[in-house]
Each structure stands twice: as C-alpha cells, then as structure tokens.
PDB file of N, CA and C in Angstrom:
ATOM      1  N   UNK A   1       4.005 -41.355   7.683  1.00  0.00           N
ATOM      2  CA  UNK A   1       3.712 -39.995   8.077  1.00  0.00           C
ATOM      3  C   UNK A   1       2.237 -39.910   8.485  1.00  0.00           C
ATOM      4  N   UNK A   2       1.910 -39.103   9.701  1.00  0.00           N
ATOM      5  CA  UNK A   2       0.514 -39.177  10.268  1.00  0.00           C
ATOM      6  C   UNK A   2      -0.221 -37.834   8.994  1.00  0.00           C
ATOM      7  N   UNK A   3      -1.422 -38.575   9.324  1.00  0.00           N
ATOM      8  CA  UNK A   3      -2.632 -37.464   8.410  1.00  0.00           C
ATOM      9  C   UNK A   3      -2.407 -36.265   8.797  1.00  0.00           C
ATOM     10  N   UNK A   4      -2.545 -35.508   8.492  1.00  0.00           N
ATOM     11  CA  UNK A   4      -2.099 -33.701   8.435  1.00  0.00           C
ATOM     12  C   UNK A   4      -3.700 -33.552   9.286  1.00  0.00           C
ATOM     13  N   UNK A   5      -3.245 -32.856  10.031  1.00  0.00           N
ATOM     14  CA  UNK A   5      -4.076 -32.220  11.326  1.00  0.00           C
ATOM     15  C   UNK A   5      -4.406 -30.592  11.266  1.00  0.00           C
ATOM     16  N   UNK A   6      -5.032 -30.226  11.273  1.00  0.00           N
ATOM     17  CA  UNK A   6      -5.564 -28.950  11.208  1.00  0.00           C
ATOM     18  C   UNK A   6      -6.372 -28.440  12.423  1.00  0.00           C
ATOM     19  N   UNK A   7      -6.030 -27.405  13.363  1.00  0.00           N
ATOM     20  CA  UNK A   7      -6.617 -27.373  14.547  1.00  0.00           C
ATOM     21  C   UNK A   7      -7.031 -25.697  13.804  1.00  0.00           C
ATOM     22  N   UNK A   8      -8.735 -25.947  13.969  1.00  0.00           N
ATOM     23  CA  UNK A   8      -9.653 -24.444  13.565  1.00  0.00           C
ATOM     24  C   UNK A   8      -9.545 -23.123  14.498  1.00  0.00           C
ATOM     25  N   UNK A   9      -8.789 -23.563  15.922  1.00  0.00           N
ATOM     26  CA  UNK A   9      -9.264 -22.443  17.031  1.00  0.00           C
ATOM     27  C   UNK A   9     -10.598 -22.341  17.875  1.00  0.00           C
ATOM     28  N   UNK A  10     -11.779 -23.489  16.726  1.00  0.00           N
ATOM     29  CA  UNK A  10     -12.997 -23.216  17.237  1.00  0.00           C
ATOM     30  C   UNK A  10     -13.437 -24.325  17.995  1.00  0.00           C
ATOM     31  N   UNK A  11     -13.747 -24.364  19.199  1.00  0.00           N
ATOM     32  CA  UNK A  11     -13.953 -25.158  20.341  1.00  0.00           C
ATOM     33  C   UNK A  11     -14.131 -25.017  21.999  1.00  0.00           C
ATOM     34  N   UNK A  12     -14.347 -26.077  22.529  1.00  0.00           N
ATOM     35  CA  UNK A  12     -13.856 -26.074  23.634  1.00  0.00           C
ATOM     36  C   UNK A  12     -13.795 -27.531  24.177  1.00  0.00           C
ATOM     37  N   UNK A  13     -12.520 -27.439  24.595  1.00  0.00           N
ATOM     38  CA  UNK A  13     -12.715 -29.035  25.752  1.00  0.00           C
ATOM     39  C   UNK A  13     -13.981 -30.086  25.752  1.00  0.00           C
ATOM     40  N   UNK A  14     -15.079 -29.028  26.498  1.00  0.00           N
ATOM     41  CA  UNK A  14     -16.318 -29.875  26.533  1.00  0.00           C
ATOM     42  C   UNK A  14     -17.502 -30.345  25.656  1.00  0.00           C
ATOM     43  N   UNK A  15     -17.080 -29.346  24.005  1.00  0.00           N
ATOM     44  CA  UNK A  15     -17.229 -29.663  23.007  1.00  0.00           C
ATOM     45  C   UNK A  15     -16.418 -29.331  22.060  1.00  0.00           C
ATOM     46  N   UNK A  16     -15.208 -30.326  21.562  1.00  0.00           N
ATOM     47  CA  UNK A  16     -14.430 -30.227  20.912  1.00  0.00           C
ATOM     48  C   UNK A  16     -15.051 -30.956  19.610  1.00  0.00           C
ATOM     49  N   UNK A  17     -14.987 -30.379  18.298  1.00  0.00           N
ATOM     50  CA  UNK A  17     -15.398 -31.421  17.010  1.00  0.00           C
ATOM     51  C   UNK A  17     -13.939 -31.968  16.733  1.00  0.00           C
ATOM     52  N   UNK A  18     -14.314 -33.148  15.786  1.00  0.00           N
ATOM     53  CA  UNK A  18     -13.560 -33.844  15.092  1.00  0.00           C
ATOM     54  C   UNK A  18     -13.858 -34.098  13.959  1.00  0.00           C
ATOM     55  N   UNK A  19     -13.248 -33.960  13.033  1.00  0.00           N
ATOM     56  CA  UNK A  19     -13.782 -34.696  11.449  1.00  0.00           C
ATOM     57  C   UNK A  19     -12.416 -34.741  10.814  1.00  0.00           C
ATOM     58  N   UNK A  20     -12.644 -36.177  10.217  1.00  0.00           N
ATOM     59  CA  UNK A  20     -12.253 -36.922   9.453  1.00  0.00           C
ATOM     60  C   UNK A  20     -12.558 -36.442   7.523  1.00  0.00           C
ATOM     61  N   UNK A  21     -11.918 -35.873   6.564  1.00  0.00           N
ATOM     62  CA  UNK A  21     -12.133 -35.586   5.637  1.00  0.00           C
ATOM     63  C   UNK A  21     -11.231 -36.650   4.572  1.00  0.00           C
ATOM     64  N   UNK A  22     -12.147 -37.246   3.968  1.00  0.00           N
ATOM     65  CA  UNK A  22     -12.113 -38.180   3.189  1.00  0.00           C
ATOM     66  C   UNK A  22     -11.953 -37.765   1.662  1.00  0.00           C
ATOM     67  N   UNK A  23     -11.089 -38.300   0.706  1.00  0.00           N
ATOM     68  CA  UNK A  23     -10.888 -38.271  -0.782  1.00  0.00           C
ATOM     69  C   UNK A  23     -12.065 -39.234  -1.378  1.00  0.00           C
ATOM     70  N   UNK A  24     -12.260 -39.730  -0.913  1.00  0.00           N
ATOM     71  CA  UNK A  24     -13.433 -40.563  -1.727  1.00  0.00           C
ATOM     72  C   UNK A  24     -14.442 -41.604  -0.558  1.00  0.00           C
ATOM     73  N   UNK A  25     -15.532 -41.991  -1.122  1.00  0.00           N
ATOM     74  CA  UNK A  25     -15.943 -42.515   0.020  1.00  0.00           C
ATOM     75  C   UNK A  25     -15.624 -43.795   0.456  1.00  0.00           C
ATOM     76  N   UNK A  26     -15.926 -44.374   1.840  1.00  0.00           N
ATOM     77  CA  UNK A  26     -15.257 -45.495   2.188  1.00  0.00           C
ATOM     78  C   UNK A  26     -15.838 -46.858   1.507  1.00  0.00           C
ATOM     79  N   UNK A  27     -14.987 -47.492   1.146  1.00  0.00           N
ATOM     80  CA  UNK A  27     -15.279 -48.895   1.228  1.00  0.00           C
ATOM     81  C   UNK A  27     -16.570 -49.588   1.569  1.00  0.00           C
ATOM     82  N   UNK A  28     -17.540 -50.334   1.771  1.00  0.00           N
ATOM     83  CA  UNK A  28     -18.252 -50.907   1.926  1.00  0.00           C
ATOM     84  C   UNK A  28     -17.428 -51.612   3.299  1.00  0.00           C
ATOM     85  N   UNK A  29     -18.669 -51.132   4.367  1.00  0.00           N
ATOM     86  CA  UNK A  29     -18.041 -52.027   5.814  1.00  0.00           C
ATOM     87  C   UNK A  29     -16.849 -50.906   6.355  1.00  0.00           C
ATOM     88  N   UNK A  30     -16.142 -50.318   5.773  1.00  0.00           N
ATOM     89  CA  UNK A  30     -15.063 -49.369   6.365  1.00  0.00           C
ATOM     90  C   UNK A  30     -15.342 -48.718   7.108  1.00  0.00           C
ATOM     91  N   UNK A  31     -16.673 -48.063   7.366  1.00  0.00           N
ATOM     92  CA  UNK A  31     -16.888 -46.873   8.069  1.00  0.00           C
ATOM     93  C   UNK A  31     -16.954 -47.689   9.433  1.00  0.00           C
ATOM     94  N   UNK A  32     -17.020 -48.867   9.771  1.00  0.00           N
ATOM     95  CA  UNK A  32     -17.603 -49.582  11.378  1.00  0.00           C
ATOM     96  C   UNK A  32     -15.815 -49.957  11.506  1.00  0.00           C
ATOM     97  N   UNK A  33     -15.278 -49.988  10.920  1.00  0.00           N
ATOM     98  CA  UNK A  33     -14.029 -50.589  11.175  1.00  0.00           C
ATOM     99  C   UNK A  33     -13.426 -48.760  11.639  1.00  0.00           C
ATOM    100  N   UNK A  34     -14.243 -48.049  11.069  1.00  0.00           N
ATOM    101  CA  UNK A  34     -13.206 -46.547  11.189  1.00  0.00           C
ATOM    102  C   UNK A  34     -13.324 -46.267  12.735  1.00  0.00           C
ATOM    103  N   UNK A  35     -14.696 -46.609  12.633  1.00  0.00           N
ATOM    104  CA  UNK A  35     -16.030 -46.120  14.102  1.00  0.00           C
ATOM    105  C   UNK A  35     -15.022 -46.718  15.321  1.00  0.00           C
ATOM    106  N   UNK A  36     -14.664 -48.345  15.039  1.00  0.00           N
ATOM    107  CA  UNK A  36     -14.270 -48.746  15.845  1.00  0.00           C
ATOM    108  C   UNK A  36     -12.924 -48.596  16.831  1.00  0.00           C
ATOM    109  N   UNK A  37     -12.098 -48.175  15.294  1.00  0.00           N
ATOM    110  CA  UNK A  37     -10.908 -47.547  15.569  1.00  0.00           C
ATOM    111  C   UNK A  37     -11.021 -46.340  16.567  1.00  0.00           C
ATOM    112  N   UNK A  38     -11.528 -45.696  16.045  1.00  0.00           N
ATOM    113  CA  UNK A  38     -12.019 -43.913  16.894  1.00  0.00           C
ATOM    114  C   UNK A  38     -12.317 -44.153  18.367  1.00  0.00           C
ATOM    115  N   UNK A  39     -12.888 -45.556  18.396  1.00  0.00           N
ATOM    116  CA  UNK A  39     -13.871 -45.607  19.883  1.00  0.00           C
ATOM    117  C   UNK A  39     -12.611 -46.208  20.249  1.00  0.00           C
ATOM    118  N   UNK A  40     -11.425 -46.906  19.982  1.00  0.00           N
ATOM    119  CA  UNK A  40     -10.667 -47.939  20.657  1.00  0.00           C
ATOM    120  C   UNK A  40      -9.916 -46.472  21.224  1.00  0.00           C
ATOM    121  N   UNK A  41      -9.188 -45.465  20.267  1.00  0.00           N
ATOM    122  CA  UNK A  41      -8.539 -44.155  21.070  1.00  0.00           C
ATOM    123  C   UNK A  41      -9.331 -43.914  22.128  1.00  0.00           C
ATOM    124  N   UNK A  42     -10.516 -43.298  21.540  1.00  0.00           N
ATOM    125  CA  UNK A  42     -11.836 -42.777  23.191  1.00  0.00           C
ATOM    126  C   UNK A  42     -11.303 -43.604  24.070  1.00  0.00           C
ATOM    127  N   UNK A  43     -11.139 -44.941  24.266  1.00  0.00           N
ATOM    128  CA  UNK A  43     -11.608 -45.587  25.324  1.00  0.00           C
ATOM    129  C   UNK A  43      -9.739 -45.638  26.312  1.00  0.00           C
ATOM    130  N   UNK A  44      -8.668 -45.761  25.494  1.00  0.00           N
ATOM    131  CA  UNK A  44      -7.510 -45.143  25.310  1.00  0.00           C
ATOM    132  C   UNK A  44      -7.121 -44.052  26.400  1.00  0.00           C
ATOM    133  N   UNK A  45      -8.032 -42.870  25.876  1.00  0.00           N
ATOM    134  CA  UNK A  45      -7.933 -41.444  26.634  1.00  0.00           C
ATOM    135  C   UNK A  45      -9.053 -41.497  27.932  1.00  0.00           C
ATOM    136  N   UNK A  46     -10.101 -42.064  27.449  1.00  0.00           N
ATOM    137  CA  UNK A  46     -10.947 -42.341  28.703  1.00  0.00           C
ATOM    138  C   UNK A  46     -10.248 -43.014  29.930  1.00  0.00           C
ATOM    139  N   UNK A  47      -9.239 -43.922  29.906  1.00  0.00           N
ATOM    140  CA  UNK A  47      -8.864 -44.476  31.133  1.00  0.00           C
ATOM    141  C   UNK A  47      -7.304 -43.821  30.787  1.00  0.00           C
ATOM    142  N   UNK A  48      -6.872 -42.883  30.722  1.00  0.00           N
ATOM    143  CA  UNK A  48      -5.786 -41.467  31.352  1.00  0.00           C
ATOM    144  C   UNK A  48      -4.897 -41.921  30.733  1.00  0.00           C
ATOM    145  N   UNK A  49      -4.898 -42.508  28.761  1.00  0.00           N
ATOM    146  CA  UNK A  49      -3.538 -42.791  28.322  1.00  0.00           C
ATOM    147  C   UNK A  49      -3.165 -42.092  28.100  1.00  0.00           C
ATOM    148  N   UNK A  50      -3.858 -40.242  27.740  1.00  0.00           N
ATOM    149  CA  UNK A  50      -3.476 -39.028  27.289  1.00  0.00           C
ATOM    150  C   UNK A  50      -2.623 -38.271  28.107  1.00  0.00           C
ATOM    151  N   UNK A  51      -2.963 -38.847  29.639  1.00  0.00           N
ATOM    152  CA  UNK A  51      -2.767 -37.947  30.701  1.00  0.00           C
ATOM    153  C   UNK A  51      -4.062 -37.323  30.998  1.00  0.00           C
ATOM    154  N   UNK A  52      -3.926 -36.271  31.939  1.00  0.00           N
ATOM    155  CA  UNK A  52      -5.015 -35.436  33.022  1.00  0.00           C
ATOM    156  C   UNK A  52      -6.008 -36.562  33.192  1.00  0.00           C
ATOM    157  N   UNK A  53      -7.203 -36.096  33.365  1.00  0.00           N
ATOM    158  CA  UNK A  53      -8.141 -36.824  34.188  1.00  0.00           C
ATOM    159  C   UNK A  53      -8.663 -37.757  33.097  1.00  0.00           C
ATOM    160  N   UNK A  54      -8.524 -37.609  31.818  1.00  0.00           N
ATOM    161  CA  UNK A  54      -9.137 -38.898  30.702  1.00  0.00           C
ATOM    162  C   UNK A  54      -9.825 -37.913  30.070  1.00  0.00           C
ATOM    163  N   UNK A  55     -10.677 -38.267  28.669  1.00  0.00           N
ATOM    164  CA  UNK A  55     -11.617 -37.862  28.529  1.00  0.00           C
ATOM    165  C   UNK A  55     -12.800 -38.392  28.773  1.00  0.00           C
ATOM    166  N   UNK A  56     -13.620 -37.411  28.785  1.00  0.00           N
ATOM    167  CA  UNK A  56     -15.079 -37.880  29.543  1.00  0.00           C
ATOM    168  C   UNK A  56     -16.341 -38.150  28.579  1.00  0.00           C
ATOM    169  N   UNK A  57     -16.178 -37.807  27.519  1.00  0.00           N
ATOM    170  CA  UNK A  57     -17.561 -38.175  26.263  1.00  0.00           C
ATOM    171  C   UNK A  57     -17.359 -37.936  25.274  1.00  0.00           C
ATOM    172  N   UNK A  58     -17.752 -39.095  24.140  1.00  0.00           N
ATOM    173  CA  UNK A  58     -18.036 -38.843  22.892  1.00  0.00           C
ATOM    174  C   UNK A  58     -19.378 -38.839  22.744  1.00  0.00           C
ATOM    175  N   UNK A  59     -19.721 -38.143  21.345  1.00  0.00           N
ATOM    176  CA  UNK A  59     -21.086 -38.170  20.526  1.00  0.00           C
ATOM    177  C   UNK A  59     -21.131 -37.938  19.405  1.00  0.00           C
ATOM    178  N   UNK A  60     -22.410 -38.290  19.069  1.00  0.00           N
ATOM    179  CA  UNK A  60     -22.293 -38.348  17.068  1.00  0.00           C
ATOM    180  C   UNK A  60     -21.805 -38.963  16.141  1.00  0.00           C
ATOM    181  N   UNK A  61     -20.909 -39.933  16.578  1.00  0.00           N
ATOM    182  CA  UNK A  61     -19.940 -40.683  15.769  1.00  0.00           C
ATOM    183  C   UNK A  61     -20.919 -40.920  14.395  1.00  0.00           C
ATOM    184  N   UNK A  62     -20.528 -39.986  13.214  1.00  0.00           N
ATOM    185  CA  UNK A  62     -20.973 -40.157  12.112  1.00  0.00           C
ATOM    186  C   UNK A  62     -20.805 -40.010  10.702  1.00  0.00           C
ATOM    187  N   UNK A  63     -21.064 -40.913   9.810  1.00  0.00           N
ATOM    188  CA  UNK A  63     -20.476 -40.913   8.760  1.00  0.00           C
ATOM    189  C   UNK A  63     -21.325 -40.380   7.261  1.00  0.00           C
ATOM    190  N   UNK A  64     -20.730 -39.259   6.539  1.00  0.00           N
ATOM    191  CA  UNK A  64     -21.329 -38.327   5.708  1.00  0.00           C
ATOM    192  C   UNK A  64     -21.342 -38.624   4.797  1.00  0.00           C
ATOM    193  N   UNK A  65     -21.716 -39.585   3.863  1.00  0.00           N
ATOM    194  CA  UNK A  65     -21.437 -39.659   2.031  1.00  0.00           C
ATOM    195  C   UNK A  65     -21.093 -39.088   1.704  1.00  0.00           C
ATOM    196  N   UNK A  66     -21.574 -38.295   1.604  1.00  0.00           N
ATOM    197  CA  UNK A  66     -22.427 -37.025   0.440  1.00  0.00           C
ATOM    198  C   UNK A  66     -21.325 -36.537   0.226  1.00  0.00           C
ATOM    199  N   UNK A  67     -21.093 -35.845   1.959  1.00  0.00           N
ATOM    200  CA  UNK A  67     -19.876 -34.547   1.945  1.00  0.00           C
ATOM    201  C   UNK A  67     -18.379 -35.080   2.363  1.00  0.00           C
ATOM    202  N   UNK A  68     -18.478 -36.625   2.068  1.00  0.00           N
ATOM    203  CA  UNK A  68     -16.669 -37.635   2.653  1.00  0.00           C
ATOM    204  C   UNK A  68     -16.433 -36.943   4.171  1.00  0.00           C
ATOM    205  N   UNK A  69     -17.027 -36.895   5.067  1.00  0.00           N
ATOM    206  CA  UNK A  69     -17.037 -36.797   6.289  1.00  0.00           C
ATOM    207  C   UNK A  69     -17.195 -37.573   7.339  1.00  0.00           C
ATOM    208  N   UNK A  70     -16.589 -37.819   8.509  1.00  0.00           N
ATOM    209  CA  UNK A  70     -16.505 -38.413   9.276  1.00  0.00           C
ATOM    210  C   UNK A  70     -16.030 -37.810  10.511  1.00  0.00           C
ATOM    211  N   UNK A  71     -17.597 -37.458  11.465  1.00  0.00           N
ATOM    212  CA  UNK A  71     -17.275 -36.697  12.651  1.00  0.00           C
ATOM    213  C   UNK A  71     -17.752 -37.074  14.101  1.00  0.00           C
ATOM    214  N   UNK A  72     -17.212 -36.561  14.572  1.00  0.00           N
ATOM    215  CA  UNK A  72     -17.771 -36.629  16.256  1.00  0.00           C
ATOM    216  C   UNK A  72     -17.483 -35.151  17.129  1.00  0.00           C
ATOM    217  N   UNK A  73     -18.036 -35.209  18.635  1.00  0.00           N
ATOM    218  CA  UNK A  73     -17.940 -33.878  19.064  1.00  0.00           C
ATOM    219  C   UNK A  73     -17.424 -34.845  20.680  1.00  0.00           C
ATOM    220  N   UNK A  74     -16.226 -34.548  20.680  1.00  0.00           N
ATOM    221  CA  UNK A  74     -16.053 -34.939  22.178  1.00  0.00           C
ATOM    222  C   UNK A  74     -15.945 -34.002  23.348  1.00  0.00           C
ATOM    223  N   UNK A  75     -16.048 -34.685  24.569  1.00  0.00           N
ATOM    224  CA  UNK A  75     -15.445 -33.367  26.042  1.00  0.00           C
ATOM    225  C   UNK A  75     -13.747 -34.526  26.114  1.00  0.00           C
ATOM    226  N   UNK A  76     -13.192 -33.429  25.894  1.00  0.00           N
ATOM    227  CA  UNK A  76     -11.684 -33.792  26.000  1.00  0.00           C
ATOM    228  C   UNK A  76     -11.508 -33.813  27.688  1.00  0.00           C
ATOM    229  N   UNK A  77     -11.790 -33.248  28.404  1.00  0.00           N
ATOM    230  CA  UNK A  77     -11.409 -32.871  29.625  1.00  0.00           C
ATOM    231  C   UNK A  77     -10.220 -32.097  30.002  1.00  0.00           C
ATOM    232  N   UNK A  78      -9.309 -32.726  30.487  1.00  0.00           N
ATOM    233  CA  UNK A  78      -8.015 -31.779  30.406  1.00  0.00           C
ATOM    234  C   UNK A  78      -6.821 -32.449  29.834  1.00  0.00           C
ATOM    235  N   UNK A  79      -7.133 -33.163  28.490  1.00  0.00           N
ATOM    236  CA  UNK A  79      -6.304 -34.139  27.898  1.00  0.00           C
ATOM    237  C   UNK A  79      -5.989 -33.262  26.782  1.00  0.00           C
ATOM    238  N   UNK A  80      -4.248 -32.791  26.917  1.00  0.00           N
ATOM    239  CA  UNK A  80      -3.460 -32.462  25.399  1.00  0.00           C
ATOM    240  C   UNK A  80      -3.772 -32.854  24.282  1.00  0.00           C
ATOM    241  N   UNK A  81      -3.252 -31.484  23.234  1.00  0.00           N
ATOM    242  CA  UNK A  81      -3.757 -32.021  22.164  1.00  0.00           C
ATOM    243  C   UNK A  81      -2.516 -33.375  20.809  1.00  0.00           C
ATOM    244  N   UNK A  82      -1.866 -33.710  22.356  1.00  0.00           N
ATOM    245  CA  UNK A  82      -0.933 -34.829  21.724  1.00  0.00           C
ATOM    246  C   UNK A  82      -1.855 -35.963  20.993  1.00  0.00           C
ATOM    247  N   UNK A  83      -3.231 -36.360  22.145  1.00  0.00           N
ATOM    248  CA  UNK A  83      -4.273 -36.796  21.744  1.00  0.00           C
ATOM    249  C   UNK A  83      -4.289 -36.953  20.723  1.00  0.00           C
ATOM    250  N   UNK A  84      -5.038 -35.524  19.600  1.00  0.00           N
ATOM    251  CA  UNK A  84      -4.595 -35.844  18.148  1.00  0.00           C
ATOM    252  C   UNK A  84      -3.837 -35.999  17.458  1.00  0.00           C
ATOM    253  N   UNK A  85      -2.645 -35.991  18.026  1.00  0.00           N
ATOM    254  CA  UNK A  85      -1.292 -35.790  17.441  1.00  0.00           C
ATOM    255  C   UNK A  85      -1.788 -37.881  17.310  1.00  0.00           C
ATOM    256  N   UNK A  86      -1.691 -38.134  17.976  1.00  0.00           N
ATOM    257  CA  UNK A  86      -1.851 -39.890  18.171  1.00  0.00           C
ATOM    258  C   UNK A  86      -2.777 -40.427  17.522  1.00  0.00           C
ATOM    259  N   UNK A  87      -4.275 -39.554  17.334  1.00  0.00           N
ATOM    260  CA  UNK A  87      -4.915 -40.573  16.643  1.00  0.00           C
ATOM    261  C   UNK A  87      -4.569 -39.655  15.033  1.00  0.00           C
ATOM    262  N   UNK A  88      -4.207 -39.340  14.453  1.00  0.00           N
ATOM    263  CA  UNK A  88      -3.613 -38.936  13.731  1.00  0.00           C
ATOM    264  C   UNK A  88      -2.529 -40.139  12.374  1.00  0.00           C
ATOM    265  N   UNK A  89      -2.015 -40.531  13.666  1.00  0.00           N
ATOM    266  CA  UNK A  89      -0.646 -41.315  13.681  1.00  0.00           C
ATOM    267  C   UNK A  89      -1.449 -42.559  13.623  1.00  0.00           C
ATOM    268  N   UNK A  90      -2.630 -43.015  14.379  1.00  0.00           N
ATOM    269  CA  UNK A  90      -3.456 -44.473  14.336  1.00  0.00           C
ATOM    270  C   UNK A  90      -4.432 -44.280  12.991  1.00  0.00           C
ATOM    271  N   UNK A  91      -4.950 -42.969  12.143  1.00  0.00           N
ATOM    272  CA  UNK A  91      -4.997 -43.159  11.186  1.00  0.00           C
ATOM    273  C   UNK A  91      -4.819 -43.122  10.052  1.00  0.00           C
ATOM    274  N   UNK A  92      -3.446 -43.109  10.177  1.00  0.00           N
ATOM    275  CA  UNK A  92      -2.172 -43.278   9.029  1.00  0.00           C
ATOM    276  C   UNK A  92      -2.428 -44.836   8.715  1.00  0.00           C
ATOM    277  N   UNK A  93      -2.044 -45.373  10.164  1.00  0.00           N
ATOM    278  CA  UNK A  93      -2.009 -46.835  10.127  1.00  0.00           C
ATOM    279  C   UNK A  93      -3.501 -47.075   9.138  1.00  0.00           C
ATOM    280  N   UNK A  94      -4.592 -46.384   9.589  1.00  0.00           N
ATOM    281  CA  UNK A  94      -5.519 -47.158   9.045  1.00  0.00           C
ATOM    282  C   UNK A  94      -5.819 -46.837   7.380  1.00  0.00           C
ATOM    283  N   UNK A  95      -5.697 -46.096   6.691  1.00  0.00           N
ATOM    284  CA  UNK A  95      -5.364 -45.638   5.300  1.00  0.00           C
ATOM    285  C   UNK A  95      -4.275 -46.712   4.532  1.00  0.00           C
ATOM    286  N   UNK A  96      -3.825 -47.223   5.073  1.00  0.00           N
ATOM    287  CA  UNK A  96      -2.682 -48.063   4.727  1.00  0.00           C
ATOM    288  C   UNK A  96      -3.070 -49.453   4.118  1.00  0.00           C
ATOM    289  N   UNK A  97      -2.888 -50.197   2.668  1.00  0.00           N
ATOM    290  CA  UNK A  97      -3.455 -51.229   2.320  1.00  0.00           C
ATOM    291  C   UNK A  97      -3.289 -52.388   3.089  1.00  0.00           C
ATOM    292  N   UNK A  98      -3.800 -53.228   3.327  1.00  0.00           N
ATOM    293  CA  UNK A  98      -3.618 -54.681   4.863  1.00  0.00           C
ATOM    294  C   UNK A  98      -4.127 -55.823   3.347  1.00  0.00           C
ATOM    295  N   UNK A  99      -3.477 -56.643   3.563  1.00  0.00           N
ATOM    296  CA  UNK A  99      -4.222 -57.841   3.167  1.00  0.00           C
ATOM    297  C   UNK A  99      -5.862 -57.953   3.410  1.00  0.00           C
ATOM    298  N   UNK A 100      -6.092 -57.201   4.516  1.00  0.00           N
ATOM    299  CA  UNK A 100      -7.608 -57.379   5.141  1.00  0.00           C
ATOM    300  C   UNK A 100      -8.449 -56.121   4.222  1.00  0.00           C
ATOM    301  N   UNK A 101      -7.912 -55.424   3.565  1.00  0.00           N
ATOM    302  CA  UNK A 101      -8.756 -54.568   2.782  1.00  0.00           C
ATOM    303  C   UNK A 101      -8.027 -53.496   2.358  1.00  0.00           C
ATOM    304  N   UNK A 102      -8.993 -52.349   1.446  1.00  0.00           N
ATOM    305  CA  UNK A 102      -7.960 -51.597   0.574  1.00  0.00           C
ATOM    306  C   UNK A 102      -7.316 -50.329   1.312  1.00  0.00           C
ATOM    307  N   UNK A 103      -6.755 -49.581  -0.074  1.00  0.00           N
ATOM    308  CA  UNK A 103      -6.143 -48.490   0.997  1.00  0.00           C
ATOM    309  C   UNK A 103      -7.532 -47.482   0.717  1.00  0.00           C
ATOM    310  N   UNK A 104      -7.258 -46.426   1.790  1.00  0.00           N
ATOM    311  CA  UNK A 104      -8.390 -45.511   2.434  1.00  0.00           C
ATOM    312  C   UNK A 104      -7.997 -43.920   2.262  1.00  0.00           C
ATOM    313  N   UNK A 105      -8.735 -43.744   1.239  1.00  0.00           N
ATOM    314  CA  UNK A 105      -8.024 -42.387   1.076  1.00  0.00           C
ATOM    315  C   UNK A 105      -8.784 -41.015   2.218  1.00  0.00           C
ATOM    316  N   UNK A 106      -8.030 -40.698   3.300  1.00  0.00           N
ATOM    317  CA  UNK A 106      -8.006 -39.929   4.518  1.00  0.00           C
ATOM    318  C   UNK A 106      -7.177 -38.762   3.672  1.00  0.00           C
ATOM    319  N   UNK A 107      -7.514 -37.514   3.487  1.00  0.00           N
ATOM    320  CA  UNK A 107      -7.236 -36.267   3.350  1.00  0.00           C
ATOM    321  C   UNK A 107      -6.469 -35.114   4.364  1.00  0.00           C
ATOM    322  N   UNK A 108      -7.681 -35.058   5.852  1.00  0.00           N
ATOM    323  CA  UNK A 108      -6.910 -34.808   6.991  1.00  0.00           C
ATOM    324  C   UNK A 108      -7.707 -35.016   8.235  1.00  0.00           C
ATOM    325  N   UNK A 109      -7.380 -34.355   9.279  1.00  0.00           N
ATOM    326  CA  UNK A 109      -8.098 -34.724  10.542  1.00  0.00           C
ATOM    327  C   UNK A 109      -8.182 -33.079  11.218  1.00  0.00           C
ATOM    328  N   UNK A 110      -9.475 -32.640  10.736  1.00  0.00           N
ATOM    329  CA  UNK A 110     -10.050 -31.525  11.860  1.00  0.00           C
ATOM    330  C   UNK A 110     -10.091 -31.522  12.843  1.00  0.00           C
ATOM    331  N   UNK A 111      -9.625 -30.332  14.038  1.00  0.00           N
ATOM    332  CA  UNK A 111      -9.884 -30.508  15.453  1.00  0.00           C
ATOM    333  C   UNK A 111     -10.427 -28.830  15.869  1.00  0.00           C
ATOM    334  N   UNK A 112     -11.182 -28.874  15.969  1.00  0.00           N
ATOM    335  CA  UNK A 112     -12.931 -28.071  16.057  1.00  0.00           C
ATOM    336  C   UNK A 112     -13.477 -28.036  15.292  1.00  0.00           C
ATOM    337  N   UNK A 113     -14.509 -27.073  15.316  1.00  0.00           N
ATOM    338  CA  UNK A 113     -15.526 -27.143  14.481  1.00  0.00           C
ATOM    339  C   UNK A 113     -15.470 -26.383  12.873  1.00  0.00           C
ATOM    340  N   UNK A 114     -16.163 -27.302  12.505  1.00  0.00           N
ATOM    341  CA  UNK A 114     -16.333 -26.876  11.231  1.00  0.00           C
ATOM    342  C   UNK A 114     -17.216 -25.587  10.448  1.00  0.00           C
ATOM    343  N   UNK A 115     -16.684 -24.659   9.949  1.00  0.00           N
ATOM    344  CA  UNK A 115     -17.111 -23.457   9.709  1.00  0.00           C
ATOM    345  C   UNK A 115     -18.929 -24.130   8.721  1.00  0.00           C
ATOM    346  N   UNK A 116     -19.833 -23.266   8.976  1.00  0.00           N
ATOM    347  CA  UNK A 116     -20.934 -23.873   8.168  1.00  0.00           C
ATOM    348  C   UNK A 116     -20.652 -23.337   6.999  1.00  0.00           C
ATOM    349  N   UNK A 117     -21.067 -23.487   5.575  1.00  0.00           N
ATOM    350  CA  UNK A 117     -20.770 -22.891   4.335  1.00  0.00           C
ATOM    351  C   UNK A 117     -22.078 -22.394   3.910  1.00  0.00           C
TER     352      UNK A 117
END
C-alpha cells in the first residue's frame, strides 16, 4: 500500500511543496539514498513520464532532524497529480526492509505547503 498522501490546497504548479513526514529519523546514509530516489522521479517527470510538458524544477531538496522532515518545492508544469500518486507508491517501495538496509518509517507525503505553526 502507497504512503498516504495528503494534498493541503496550498500551492501552485510553479511552486508546489513536498514533504516527506517521517516517524523517526533516518538511518545514517538514508537521507542521500531518499534524495536520490526523489531526483530519479524528477528526472522521470522531467522527460514527460507524467505526461504534459514534464516538469521543469526542483529546489531545496532537504532534510530536517529536528522536525523528521523531508522537503522540496517543485514547478510541476502541467503534470497531474498522478505524479504523486506514483512517487507515493516508489516510497512505499522505499520504507520497505531490503537486505541492503532497514525499514524506514515514512508517515505520509505532503503536497503543498506546509502551514507555519
């Protein structure tokens, strides 16, 4: 079952947030394996696997201790939000224990922005 997705309302296309909300913090080394994952979708939707024209930019790719966060702010362009429906579903896969390391406790996957507190 993919990570539970939560879409805020707050956004737009050309700055859409993302965050990753974490149960505990990652692993040692996990967060470049997460990074990498995230950038392999970007690059995915960047050359039109989403459909419409691709997306056109990420930024921020960054990872929060403190607050188990893990965000970025992309321009989606005119790419559905099946998008997250997919990476969603790619980080199910990655929460999942591998011989190559442990399991990853992922909570859910935000899509806009995050209210400030």
């Amino acid at each position: 079952m993919a990570v539970p997705v939560r879409y805020t309302g707050d956004g737009f296309p050309e700055g859409l947030g993302f965050t990753v909300v974490l149960e505990e913090p990652l692993p040692d080394s996990e967060f470049e394996n997460l990074k990498r994952l995230i950038e392999s979708w970007y690059q995915v939707g960047f050359y039109g696997g989403f459909g419409g024209t691709g997306f056109h930019s990420i930024r921020n790719l960054d990872y929060d201790e403190d607050d188990l966060l893990v965000s970025w702010t992309m321009d989606m362009g005119d790419v559905s939000e099946e998008a997250a429906e997919v990476l969603a579903t790619i980080l199910d896969g990655f929460r999942q224990p591998t011989i190559a390391g442990p399991t990853i406790k992922l909570k859910e996957l935000i899509v806009g922005h995050l209210a400030e507190e």
